[in-house]
Structure formats: structure tokens, C-alpha cells
N, C-alpha and C. Protein backbone atom coordinates (compact mmCIF):
# COMPACT_ATOMS: atom_id res chain seq x y z
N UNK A 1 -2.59 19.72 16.14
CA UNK A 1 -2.41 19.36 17.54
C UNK A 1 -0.93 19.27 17.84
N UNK A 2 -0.42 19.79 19.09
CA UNK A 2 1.14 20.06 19.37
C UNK A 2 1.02 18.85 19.94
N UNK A 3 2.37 18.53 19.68
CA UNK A 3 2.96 17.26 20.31
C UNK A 3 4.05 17.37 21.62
N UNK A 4 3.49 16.77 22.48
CA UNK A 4 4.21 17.08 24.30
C UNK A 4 5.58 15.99 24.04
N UNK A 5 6.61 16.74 25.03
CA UNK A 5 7.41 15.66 25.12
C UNK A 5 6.93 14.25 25.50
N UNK A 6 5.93 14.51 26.55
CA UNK A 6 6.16 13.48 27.04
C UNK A 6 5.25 12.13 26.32
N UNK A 7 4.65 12.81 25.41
CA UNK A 7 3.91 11.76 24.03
C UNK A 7 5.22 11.05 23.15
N UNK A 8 6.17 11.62 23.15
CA UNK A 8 7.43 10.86 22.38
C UNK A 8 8.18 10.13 23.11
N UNK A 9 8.12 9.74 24.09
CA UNK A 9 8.04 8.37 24.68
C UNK A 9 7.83 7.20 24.47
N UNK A 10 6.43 7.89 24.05
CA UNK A 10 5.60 6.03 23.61
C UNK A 10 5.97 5.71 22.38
N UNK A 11 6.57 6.46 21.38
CA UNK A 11 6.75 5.89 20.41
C UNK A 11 7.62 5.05 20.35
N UNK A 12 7.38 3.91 19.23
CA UNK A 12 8.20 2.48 19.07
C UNK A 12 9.46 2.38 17.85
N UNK A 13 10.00 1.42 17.92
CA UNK A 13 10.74 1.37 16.55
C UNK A 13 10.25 1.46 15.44
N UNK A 14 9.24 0.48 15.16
CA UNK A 14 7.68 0.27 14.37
C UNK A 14 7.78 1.86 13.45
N UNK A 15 7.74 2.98 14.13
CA UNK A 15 7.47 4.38 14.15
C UNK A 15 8.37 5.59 13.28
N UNK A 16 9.05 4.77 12.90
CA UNK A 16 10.49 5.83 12.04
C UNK A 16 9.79 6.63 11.25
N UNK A 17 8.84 6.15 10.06
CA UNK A 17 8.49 7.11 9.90
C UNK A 17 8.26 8.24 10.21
N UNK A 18 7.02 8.33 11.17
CA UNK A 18 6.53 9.33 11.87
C UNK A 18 7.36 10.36 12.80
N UNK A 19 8.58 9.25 13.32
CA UNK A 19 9.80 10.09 13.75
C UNK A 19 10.62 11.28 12.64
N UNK A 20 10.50 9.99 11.80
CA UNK A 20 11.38 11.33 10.75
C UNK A 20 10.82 12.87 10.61
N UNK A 21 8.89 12.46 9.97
CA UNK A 21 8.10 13.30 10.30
C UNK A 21 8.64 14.76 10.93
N UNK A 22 8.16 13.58 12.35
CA UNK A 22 8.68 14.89 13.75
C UNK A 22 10.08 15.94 13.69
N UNK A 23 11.00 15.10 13.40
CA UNK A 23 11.87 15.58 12.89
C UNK A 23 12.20 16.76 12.38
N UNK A 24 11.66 16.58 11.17
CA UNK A 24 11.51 17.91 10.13
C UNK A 24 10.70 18.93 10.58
N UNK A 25 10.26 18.80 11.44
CA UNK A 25 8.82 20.11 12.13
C UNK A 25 9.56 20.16 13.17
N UNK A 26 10.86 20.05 13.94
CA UNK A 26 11.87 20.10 14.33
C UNK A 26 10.35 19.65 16.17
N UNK A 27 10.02 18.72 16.13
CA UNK A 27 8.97 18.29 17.39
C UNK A 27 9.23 17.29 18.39
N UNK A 28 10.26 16.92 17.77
CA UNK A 28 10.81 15.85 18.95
C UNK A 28 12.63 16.52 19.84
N UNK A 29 12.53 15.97 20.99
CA UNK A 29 13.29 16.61 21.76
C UNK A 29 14.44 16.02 21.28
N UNK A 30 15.69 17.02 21.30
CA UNK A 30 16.95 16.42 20.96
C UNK A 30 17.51 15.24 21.00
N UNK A 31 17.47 14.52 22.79
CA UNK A 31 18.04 13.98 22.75
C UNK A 31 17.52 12.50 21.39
N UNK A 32 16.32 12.63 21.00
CA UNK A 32 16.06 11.18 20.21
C UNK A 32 16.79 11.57 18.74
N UNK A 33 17.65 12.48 18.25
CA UNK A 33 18.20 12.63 16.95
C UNK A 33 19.63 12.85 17.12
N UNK A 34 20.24 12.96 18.25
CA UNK A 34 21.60 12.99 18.14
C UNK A 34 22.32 14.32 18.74
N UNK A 35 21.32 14.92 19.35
CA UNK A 35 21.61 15.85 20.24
C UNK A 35 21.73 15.83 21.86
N UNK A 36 22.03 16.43 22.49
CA UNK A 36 21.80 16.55 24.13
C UNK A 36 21.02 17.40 24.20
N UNK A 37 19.91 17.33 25.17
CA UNK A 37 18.57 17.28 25.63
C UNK A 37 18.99 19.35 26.25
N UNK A 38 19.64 19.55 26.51
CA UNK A 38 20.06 20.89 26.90
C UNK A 38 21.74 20.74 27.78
N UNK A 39 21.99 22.55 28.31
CA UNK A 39 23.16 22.34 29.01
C UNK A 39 24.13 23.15 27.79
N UNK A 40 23.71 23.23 26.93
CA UNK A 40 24.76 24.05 25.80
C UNK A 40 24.24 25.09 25.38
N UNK A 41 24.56 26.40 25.24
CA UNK A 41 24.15 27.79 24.62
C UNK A 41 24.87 28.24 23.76
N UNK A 42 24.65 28.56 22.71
CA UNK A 42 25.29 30.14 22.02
C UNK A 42 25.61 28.78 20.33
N UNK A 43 27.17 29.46 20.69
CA UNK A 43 28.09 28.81 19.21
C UNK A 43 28.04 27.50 19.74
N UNK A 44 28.41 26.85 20.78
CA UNK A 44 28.52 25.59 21.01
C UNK A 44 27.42 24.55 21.03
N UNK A 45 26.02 25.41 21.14
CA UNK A 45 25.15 24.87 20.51
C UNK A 45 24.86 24.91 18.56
N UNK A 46 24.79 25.32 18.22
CA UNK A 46 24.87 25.77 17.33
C UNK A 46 25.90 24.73 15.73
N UNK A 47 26.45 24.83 16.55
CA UNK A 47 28.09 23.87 16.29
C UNK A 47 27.62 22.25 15.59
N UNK A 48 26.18 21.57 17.02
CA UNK A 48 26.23 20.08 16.56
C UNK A 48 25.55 20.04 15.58
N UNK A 49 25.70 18.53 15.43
CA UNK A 49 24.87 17.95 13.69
C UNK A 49 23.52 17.94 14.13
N UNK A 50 22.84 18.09 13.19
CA UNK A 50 21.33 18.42 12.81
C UNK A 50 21.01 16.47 12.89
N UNK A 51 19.57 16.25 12.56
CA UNK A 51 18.78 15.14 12.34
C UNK A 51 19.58 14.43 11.44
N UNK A 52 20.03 12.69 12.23
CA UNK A 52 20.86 11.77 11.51
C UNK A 52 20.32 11.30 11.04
N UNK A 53 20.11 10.82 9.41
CA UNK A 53 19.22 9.16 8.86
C UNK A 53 20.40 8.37 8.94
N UNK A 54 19.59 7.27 8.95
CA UNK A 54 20.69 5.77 9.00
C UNK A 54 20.36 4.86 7.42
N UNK A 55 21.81 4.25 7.01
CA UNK A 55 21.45 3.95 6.02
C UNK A 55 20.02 2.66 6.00
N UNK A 56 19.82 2.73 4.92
CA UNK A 56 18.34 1.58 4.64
C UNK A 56 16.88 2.24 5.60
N UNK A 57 16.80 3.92 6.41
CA UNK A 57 15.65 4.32 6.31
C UNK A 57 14.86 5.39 5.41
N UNK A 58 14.09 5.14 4.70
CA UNK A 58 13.76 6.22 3.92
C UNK A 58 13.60 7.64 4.14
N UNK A 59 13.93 8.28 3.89
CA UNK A 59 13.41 9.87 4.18
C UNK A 59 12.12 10.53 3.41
N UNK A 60 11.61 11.00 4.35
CA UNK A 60 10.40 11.96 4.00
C UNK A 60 9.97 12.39 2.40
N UNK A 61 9.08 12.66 1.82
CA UNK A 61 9.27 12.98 0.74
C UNK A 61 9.55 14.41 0.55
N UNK A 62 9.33 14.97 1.73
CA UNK A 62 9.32 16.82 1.20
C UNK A 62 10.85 16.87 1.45
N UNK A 63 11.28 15.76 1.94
CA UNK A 63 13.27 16.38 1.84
C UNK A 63 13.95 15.71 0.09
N UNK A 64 13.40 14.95 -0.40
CA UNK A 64 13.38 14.75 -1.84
C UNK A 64 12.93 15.29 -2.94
N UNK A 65 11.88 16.26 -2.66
CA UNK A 65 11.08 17.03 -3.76
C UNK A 65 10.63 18.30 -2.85
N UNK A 66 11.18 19.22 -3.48
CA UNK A 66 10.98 20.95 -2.82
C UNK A 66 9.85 20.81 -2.80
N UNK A 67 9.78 21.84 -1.90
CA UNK A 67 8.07 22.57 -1.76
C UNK A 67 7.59 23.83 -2.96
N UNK A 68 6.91 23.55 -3.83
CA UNK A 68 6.97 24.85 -4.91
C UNK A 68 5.69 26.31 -4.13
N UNK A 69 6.33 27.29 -4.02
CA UNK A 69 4.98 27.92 -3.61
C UNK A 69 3.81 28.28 -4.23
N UNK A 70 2.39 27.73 -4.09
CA UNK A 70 1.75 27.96 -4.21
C UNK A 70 0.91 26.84 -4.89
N UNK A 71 1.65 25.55 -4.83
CA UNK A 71 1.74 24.25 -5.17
C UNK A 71 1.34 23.13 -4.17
N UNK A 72 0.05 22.42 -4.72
CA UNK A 72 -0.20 21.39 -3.50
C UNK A 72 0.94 20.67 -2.74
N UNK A 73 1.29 20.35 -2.06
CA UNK A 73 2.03 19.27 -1.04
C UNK A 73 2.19 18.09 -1.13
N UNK A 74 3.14 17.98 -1.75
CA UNK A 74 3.48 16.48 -2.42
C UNK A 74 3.64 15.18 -1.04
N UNK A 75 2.86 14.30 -1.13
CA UNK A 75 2.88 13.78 -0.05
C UNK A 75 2.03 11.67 -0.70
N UNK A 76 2.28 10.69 0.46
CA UNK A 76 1.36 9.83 0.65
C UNK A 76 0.35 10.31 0.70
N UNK A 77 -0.63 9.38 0.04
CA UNK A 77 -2.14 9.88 0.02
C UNK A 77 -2.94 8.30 -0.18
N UNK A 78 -4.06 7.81 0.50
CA UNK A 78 -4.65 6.52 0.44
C UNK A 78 -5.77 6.90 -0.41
N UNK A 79 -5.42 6.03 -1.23
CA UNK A 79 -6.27 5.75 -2.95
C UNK A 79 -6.51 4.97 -3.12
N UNK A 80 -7.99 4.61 -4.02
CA UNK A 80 -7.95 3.37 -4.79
C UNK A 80 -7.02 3.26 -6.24
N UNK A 81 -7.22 2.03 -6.49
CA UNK A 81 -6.62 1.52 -7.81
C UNK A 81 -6.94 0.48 -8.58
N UNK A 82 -7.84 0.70 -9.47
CA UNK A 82 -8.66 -0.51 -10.12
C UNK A 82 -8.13 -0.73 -11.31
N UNK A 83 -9.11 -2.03 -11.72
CA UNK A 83 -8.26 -3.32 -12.65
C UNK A 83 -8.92 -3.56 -13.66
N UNK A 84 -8.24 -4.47 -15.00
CA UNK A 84 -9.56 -4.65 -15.89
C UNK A 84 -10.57 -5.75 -15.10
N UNK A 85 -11.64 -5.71 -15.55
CA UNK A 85 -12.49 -6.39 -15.41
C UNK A 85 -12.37 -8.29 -16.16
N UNK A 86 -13.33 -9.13 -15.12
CA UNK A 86 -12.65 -10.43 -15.41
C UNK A 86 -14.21 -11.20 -15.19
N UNK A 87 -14.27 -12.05 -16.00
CA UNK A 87 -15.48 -12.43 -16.89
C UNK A 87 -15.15 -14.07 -17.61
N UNK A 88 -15.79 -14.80 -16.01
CA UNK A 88 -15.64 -16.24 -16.14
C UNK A 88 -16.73 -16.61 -17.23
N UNK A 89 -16.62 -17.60 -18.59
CA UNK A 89 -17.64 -17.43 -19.25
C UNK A 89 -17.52 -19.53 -19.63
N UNK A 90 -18.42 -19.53 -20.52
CA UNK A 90 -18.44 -21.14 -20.70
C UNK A 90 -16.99 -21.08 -22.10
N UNK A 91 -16.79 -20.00 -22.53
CA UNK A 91 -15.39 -20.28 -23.31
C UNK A 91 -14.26 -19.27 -22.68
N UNK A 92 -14.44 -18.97 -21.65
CA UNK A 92 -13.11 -18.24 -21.26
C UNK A 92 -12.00 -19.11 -20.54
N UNK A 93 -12.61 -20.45 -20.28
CA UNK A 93 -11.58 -21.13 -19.08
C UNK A 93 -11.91 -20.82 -17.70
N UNK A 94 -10.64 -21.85 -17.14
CA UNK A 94 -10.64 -21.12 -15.58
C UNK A 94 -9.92 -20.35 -15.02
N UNK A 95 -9.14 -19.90 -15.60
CA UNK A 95 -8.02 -19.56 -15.33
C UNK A 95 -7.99 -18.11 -15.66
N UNK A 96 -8.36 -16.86 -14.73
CA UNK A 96 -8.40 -15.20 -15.71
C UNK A 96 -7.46 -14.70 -14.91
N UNK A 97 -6.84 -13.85 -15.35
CA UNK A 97 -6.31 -12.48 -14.44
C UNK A 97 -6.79 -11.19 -14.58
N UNK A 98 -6.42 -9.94 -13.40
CA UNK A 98 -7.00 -8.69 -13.62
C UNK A 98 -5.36 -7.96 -13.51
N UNK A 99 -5.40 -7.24 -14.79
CA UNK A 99 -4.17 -6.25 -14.49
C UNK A 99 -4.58 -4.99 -14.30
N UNK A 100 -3.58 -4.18 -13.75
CA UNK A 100 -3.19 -2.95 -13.73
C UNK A 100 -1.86 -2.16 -13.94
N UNK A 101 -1.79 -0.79 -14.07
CA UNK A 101 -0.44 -0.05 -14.09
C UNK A 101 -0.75 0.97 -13.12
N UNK A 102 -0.46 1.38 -12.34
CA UNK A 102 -0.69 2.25 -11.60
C UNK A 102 0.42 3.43 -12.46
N UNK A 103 0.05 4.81 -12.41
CA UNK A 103 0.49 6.40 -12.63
C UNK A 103 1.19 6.65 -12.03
N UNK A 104 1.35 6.39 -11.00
CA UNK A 104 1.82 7.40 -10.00
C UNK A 104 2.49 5.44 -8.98
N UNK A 105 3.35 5.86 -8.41
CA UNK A 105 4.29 4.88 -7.01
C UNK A 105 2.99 4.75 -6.36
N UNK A 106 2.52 3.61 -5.77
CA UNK A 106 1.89 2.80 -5.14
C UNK A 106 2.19 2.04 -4.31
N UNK A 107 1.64 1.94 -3.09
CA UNK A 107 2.07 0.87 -2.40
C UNK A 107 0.34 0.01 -1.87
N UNK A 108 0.28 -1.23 -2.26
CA UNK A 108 -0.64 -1.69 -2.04
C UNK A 108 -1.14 -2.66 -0.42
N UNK A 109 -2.07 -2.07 0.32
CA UNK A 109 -2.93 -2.01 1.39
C UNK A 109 -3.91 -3.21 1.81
N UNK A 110 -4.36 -3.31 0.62
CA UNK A 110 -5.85 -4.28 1.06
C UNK A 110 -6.12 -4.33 -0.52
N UNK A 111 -6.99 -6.13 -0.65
CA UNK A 111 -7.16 -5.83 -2.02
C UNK A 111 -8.67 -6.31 -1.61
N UNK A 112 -9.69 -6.24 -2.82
CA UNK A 112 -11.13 -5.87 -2.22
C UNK A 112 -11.57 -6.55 -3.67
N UNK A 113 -12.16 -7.61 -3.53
CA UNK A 113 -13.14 -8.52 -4.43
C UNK A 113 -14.04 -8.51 -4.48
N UNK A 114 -14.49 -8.26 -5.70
CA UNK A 114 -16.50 -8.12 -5.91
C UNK A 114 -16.89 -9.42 -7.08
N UNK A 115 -17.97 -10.32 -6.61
CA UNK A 115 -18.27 -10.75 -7.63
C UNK A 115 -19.90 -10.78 -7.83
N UNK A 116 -19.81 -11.54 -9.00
CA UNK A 116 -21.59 -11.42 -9.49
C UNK A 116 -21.70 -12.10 -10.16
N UNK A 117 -22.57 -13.12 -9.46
CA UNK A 117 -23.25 -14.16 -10.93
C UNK A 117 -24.62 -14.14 -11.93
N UNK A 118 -24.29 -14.85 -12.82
CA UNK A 118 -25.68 -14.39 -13.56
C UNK A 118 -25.52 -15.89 -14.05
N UNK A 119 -27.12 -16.56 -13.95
CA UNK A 119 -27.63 -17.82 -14.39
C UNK A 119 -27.42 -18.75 -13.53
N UNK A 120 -28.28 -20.17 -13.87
CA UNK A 120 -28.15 -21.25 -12.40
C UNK A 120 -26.89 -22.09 -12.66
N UNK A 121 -25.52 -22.02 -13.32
CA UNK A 121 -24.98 -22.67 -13.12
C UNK A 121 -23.48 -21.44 -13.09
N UNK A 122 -23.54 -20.61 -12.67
CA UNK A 122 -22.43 -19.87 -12.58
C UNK A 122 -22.23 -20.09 -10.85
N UNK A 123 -21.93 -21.11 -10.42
CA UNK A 123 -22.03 -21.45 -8.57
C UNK A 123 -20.37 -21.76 -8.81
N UNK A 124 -19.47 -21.94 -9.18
CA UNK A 124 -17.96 -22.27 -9.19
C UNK A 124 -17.59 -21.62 -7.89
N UNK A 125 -16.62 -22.37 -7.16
CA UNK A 125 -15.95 -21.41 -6.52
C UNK A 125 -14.75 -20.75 -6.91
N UNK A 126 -14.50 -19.32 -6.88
CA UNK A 126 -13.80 -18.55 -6.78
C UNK A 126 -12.67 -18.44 -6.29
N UNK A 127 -11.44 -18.65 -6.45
CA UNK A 127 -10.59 -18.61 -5.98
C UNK A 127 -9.23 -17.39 -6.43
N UNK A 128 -8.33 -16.92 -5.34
CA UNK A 128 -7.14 -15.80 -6.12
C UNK A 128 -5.96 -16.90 -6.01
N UNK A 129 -5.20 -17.22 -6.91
CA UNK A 129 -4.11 -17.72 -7.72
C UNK A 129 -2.79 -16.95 -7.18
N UNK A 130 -3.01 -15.23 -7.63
CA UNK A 130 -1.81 -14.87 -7.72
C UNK A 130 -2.11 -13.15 -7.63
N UNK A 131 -1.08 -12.76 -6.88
CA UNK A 131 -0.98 -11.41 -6.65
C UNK A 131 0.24 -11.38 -6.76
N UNK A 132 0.96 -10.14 -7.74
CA UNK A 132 1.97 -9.79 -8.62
C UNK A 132 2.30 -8.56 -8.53
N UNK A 133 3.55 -8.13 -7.95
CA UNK A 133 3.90 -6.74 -8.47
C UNK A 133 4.45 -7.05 -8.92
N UNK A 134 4.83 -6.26 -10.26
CA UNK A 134 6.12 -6.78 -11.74
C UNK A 134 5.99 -8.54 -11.59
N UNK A 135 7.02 -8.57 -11.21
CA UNK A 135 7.73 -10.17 -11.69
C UNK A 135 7.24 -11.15 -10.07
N UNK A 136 6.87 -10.37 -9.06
CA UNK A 136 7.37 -10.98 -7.76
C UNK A 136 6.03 -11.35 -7.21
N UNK A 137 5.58 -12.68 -7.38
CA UNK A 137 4.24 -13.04 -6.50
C UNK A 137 4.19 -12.44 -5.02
N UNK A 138 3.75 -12.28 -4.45
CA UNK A 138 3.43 -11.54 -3.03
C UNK A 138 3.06 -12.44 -1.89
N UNK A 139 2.21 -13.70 -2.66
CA UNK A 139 1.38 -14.75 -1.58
C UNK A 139 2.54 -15.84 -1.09
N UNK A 140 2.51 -16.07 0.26
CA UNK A 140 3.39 -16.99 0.86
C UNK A 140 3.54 -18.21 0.17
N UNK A 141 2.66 -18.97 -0.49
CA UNK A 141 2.86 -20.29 -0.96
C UNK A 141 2.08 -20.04 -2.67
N UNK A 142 2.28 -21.38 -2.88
CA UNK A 142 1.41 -21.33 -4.29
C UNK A 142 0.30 -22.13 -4.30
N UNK A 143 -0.12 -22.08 -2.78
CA UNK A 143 -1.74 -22.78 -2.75
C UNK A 143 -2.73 -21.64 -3.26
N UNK A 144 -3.68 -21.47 -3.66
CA UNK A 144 -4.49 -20.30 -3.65
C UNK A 144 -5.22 -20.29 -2.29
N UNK A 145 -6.09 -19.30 -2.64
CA UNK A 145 -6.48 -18.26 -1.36
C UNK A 145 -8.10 -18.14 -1.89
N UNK A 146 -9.16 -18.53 -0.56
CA UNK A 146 -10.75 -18.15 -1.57
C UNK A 146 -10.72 -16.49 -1.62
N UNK A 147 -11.65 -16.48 -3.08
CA UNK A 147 -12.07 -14.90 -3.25
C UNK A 147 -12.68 -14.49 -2.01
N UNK A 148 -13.45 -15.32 -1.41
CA UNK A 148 -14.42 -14.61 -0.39
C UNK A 148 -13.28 -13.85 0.90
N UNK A 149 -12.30 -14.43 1.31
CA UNK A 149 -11.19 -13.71 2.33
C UNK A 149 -10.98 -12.16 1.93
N UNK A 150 -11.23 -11.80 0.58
CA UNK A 150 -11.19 -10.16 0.20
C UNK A 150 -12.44 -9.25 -0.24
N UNK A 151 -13.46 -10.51 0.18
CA UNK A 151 -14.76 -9.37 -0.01
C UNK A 151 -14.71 -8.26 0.71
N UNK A 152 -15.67 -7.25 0.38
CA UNK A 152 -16.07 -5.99 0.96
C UNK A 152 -16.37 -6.03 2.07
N UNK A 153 -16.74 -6.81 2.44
CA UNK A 153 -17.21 -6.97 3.94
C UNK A 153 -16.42 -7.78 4.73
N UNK A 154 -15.26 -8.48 4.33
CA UNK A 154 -13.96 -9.04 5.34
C UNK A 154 -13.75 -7.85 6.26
N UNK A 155 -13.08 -8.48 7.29
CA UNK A 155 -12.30 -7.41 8.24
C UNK A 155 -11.17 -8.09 8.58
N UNK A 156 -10.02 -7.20 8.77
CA UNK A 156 -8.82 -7.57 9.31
C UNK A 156 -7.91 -8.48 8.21
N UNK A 157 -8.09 -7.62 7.30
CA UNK A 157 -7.20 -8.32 5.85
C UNK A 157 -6.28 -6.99 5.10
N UNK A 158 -5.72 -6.34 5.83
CA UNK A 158 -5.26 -5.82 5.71
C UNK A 158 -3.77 -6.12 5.03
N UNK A 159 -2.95 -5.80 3.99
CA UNK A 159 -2.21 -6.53 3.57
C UNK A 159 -0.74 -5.34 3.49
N UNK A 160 0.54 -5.84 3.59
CA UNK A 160 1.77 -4.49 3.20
C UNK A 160 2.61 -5.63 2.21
N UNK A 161 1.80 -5.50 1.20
CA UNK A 161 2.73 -6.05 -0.09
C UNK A 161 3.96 -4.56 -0.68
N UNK A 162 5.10 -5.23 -1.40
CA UNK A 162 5.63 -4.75 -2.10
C UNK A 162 5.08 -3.35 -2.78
N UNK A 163 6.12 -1.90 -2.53
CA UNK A 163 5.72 -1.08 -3.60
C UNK A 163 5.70 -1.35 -5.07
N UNK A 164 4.77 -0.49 -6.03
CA UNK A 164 4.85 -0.89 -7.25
C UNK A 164 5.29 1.06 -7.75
N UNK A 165 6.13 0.60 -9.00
CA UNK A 165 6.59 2.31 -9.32
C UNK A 165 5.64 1.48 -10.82
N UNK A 166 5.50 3.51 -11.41
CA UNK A 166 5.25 3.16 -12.33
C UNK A 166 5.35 2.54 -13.62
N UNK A 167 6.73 1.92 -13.56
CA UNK A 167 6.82 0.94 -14.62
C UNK A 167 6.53 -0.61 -14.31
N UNK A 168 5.94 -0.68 -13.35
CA UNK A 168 5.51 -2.56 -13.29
C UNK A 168 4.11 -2.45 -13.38
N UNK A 169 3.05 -4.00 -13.51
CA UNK A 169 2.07 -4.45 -13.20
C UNK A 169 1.73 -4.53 -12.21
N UNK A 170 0.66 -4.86 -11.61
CA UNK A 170 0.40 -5.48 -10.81
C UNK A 170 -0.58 -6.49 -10.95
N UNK A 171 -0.78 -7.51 -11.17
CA UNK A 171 -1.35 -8.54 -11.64
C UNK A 171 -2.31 -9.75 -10.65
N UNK A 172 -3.52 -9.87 -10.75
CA UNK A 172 -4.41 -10.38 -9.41
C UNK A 172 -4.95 -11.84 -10.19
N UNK A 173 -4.14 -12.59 -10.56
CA UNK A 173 -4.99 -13.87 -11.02
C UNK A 173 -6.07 -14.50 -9.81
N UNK A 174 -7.05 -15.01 -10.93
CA UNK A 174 -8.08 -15.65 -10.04
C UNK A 174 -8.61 -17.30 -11.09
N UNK A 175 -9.07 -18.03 -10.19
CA UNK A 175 -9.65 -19.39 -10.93
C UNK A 175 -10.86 -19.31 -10.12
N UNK A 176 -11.44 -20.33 -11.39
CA UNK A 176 -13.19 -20.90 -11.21
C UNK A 176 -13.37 -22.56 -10.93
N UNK A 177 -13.91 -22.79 -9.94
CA UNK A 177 -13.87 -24.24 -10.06
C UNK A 177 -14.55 -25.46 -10.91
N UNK A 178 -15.58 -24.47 -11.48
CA UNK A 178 -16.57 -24.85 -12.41
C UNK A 178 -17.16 -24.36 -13.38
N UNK A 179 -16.61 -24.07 -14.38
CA UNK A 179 -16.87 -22.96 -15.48
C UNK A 179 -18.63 -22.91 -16.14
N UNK A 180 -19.08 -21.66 -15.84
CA UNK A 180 -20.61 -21.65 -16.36
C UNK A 180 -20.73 -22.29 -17.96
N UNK A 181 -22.39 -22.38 -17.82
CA UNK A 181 -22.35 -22.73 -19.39
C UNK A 181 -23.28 -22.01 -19.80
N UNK A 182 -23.35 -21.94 -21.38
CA UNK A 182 -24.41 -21.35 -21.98
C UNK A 182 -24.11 -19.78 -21.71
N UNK A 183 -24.88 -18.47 -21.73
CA UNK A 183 -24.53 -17.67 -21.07
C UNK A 183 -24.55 -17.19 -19.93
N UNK A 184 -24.44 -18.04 -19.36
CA UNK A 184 -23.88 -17.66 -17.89
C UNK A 184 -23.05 -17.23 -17.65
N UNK A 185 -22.40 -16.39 -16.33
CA UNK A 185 -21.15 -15.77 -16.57
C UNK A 185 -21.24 -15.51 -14.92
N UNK A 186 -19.69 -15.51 -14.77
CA UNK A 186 -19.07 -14.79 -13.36
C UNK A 186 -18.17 -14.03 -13.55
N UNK A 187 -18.63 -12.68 -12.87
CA UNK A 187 -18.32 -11.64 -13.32
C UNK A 187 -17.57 -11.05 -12.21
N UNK A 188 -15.71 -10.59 -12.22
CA UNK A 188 -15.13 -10.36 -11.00
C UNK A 188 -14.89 -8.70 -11.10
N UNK A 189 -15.08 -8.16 -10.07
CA UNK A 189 -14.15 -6.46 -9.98
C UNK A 189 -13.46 -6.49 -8.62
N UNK A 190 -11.78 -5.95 -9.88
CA UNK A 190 -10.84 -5.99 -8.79
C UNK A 190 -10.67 -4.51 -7.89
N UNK A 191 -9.80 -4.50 -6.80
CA UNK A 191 -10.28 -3.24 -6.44
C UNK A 191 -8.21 -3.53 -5.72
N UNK A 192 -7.87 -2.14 -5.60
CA UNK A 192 -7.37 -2.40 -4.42
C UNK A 192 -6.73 -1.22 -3.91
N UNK A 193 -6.57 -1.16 -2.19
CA UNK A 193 -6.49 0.05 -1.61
C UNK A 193 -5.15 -0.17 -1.17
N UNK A 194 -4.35 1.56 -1.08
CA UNK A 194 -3.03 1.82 -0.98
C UNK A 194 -2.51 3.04 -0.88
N UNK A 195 -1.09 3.03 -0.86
CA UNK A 195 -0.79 4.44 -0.63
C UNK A 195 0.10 5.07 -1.79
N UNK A 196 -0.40 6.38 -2.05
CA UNK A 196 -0.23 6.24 -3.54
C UNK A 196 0.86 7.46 -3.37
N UNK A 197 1.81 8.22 -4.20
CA UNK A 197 2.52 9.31 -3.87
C UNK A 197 1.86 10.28 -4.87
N UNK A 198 1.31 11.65 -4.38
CA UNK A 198 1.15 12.79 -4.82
C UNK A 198 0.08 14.02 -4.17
N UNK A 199 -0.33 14.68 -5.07
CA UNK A 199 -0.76 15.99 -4.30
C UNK A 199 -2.22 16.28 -4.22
């Protein structure tokens, strides 16, 4: 779908990305990159500077990594990214975490909690502790947060934590308020959605 001038209007600051985007598909009208809007022909057009970045905005990824021909399109792409599995038991404690490493640069979206109990005394409540990229908790305070705010069926929990590259963790502690007994067990799967870099 072509993009009208007069649709680049509405765009906000919020929007750099997508500006940059435009940019490079050369779709937005001069004057928003550092040009005049018309009035110049030939060499004297010709002459001004191309699309300015400013320091501290990122640039695109296809101006960082060529295009190879015949080679998928290296780009953002929204992925999952799952965790080990976490398994409240009558000798595990209360206290578990779920890690991960993500492959590939990540940036994490929404995180998505599943649980499951088995037996009549696995009723604890559930709680998340701690969300971790590398070294850097993510959550505003160090109160915890209930599991239930990231079930599957929440809405409007949408989250823009910290990117993770591939050399950090990312780490999702969770507590039980009442640890099962016997074999009973509460059983957590971590999930979480994001934007991942590749093809």
C-alpha cells in the first residue's frame, strides 16, 4: 500500500522508527529529512544531504547488514521465547526461577504464565518475584506482582522491557505461598512474547 503525503502528517514523535523506515523507500516528502519540499532542479538539487540520523536514534537494520541476493530479509520479527520449566514441589521450596538465553537479540513484549495444579493441597498463591535481563531487574519495585496479571487470558499487559543480546539471561523468578505436600505439585510454564532480530 503507497503512502500519500498527506498520511505523513499524522505521524508522531512516538514514530521514528517507522520514519526512518519511510525514509529508506525514499516515501516521505523532503521537507521531514532535511530537504526543501521543491523549487530546486538539476545539480543544485542534487548537491543537498540525503536522510539525517540524530545521535541516540537507531537505524534500520537493512542499513547495518546488506541485503545478500537471494537471501531472506533480515529484519524484526515477533516470536516466542520459552523457559525451563518450574515445579513447586513439597521439597523444592518457595522460591523457583525460569531461565532462558535467547539465540538471536530479543526484545521482550509480554510475558505469558501458565500454571497447573495437581492434588488438594497445591492451592498456594503464585506470585512473580523477578524479571531479569542479565543483571537488571525490569519490575518498578521489589514488591512482587500475582502470576494471575500474566495469564493467557489477561489483556492489556503488554510490557517494553529492556533488549536482551545474546549473551545475557533472562530470568522470571516466581514464589508459592504455600508449598504442596506429599506429591503434589505446581507446575509453572514460562512463555514470553517479543521482537526477535532475523530472517
Amino acid at each position: 500500500m503507497s503512502l500519500r503525503i498527506g498520511d505523513v502528517s499524522d505521524l508522531e514523535i512516538g514514530d521514528a522508527e517507522l520514519i526512518d523506515d519511510l525514509a529508506d523507500v525514499g516515501a516521505l516528502p523532503r521537507g521531514m529529512y532535511g530537504r526543501r519540499a521543491g523549487g530546486m532542479r538539476g545539480r543544485a538539487r542534487r548537491q543537498l544531504p540525503g536522510p539525517q540520523y540524530m545521535p541516540g536514534r537507531a537505524l534500520p537494520a537493512r542499513r547495518l547488514i546488506p541485503t545478500v541476493p537471494g537471501a531472506p530479509q533480515i529484519g524484526l520479527r515477533l516470536e516466542p521465547l520459552g523457559f525451563t520449566d518450574v515445579a513447586f514441589t513439597a521439597t523444592s521450596g518457595t522460591a523457583l526461577q525460569a531461565t532462558t538465553r535467547p539465540q538471536r537479540p530479543f526484545k521482550p513484549k509480554r510475558l505469558v504464565v501458565d500454571i497447573a495444579r495437581t492434588g488438594t493441597t497445591a492451592t498456594g498463591l503464585v506470585k512473580v518475584t523477578e524479571i531479569s535481563i542479565g543483571t537488571n531487574n525490569q519490575m518498578v519495585s521489589r514488591n512482587p506482582i500475582g502470576a494471575g496479571a500474566f495469564a493467557a487470558t489477561a489483556f492489556d499487559v503488554n510490557l517494553e522491557l529492556a533488549a536482551c543480546s545474546t549473551a545475557l539471561d533472562i530470568t522470571v523468578g516466581y514464589s508459592l505461598s504455600v508449598a504442596p505436600t506429599m506429591t503434589d505439585r505446581v507446575d509453572i510454564g514460562t512463555t514470553m512474547l517479543g521482537e526477535a532480530v532475523g530472517s
